[in-house]
Protein backbone atom coordinates (compact mmCIF):
# COMPACT_ATOMS: atom_id res chain seq x y z
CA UNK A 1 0.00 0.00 0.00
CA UNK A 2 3.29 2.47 0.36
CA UNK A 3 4.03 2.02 -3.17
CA UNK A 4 -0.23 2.92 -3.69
CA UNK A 5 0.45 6.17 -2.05
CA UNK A 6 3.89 7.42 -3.17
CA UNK A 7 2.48 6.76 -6.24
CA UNK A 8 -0.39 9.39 -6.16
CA UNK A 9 1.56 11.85 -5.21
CA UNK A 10 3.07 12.25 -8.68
CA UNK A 11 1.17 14.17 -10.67
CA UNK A 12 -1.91 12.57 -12.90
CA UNK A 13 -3.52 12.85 -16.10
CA UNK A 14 -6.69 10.93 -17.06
CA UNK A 15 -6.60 8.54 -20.22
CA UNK A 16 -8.69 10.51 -21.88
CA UNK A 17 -5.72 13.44 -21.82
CA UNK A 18 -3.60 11.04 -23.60
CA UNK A 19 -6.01 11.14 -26.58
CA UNK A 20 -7.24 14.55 -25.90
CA UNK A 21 -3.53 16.05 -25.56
CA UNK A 22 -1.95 13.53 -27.83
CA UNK A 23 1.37 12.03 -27.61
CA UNK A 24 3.16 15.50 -27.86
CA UNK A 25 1.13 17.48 -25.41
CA UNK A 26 1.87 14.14 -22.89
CA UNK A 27 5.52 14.90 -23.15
CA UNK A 28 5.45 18.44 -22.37
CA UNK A 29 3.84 17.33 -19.66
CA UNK A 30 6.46 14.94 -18.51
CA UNK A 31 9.32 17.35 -19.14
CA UNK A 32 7.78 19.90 -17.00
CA UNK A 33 6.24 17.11 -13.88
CA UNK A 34 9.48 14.51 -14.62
CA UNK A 35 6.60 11.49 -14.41
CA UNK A 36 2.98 11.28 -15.43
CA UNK A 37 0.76 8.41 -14.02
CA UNK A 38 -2.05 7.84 -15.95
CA UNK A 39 -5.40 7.14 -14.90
CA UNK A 40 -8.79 5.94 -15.66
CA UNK A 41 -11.63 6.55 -13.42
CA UNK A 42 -8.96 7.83 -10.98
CA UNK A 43 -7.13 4.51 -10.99
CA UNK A 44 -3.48 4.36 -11.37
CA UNK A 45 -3.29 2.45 -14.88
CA UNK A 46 0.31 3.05 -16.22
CA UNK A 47 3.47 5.68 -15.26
CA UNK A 48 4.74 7.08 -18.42
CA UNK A 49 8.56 8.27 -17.37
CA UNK A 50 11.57 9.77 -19.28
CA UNK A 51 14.18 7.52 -20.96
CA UNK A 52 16.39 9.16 -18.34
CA UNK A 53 14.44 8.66 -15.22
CA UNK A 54 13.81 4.72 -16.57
CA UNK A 55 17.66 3.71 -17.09
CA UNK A 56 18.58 5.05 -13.55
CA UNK A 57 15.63 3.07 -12.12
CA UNK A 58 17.37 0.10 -14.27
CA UNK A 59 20.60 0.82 -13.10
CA UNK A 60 19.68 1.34 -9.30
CA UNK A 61 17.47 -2.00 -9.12
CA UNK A 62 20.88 -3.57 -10.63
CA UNK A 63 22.80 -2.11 -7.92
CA UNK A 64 20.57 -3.46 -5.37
CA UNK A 65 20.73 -6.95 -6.86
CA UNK A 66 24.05 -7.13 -6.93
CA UNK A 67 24.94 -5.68 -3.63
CA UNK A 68 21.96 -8.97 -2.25
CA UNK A 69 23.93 -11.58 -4.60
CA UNK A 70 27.34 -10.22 -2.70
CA UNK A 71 25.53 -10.54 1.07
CA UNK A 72 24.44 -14.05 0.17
CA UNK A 73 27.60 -15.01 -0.94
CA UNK A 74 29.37 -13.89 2.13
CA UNK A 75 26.93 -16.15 4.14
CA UNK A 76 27.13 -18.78 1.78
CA UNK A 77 31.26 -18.78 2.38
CA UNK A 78 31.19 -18.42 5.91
CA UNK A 79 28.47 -21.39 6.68
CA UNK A 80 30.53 -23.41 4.24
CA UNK A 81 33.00 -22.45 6.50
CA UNK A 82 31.59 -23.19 9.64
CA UNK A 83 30.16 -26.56 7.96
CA UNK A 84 33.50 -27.61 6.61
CA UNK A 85 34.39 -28.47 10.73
CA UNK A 86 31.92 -31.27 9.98
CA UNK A 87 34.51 -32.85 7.58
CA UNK A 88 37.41 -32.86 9.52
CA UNK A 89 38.93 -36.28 10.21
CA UNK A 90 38.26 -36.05 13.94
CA UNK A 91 34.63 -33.99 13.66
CA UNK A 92 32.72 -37.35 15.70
CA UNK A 93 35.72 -37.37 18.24
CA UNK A 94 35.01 -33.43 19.22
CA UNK A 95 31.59 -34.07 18.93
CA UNK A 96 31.16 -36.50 21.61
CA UNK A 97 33.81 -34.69 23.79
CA UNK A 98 31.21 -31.43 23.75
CA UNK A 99 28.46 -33.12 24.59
CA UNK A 100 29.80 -35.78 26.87
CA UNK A 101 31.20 -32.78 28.87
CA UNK A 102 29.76 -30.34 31.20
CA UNK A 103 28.02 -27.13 29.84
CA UNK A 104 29.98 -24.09 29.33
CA UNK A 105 27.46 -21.03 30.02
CA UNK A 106 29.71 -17.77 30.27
CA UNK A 107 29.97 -17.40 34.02
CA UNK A 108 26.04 -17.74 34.22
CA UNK A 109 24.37 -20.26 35.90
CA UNK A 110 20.51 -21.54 34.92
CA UNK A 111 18.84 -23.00 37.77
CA UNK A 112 15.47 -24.54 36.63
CA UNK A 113 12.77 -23.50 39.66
CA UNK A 114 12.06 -26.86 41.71
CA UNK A 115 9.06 -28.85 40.72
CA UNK A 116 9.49 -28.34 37.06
């Protein structure tokens, strides 16, 4: 519903401008407003935007994908990391030495409350 409102905050021009104003009188319009969404019986039908305006849309929705694709792959290397411990020739023997010993907790102690 954000997107809804940013949305009709730009300004508007009914369909029926488009065919009253023609295609020429539409892009004065977006040169002087920078976006134009069009409308028909005051609903949002299409966004008619500048060459300029669409390639840095492009270009920022590219950046955003690739700065994702690089956070992934950092987690991806440092679980593979974490999960290559698993594969060590003595992985079982540590295993059963951390849970056959006593629970480290920081210097904090857990007491469950008697009775439960």
């Amino acid at each position: 519903m954000h997107a809804l409102s940013e949305l009709m905050q730009l300004p508007h021009a009914p369909a029926s401008d488009v065919k009253k104003l023609g295609w020429r009188g539409m892009m004065r319009t977006l040169q002087r407003e920078g976006a134009v969404v069009v409308t028909n019986h005051n609903t949002p039908e299409a966004v008619i935007l500048s060459t300029e305006a669409y390639t840095a849309l492009q270009r920022s929705a590219q950046q955003g994908a690739a700065k994702t694709e690089a956070e992934l792959d950092a987690l991806r290397q440092r679980f593979d990391a974490r999960l290559s411990a698993l594969q060590a020739d003595d992985a079982a023997e540590r295993l059963r030495a951390v849970l056959g010993g006593p629970a480290t907790l920081g210097g904090k102690l857990k007491v469950a409350p008697r009775g439960g």
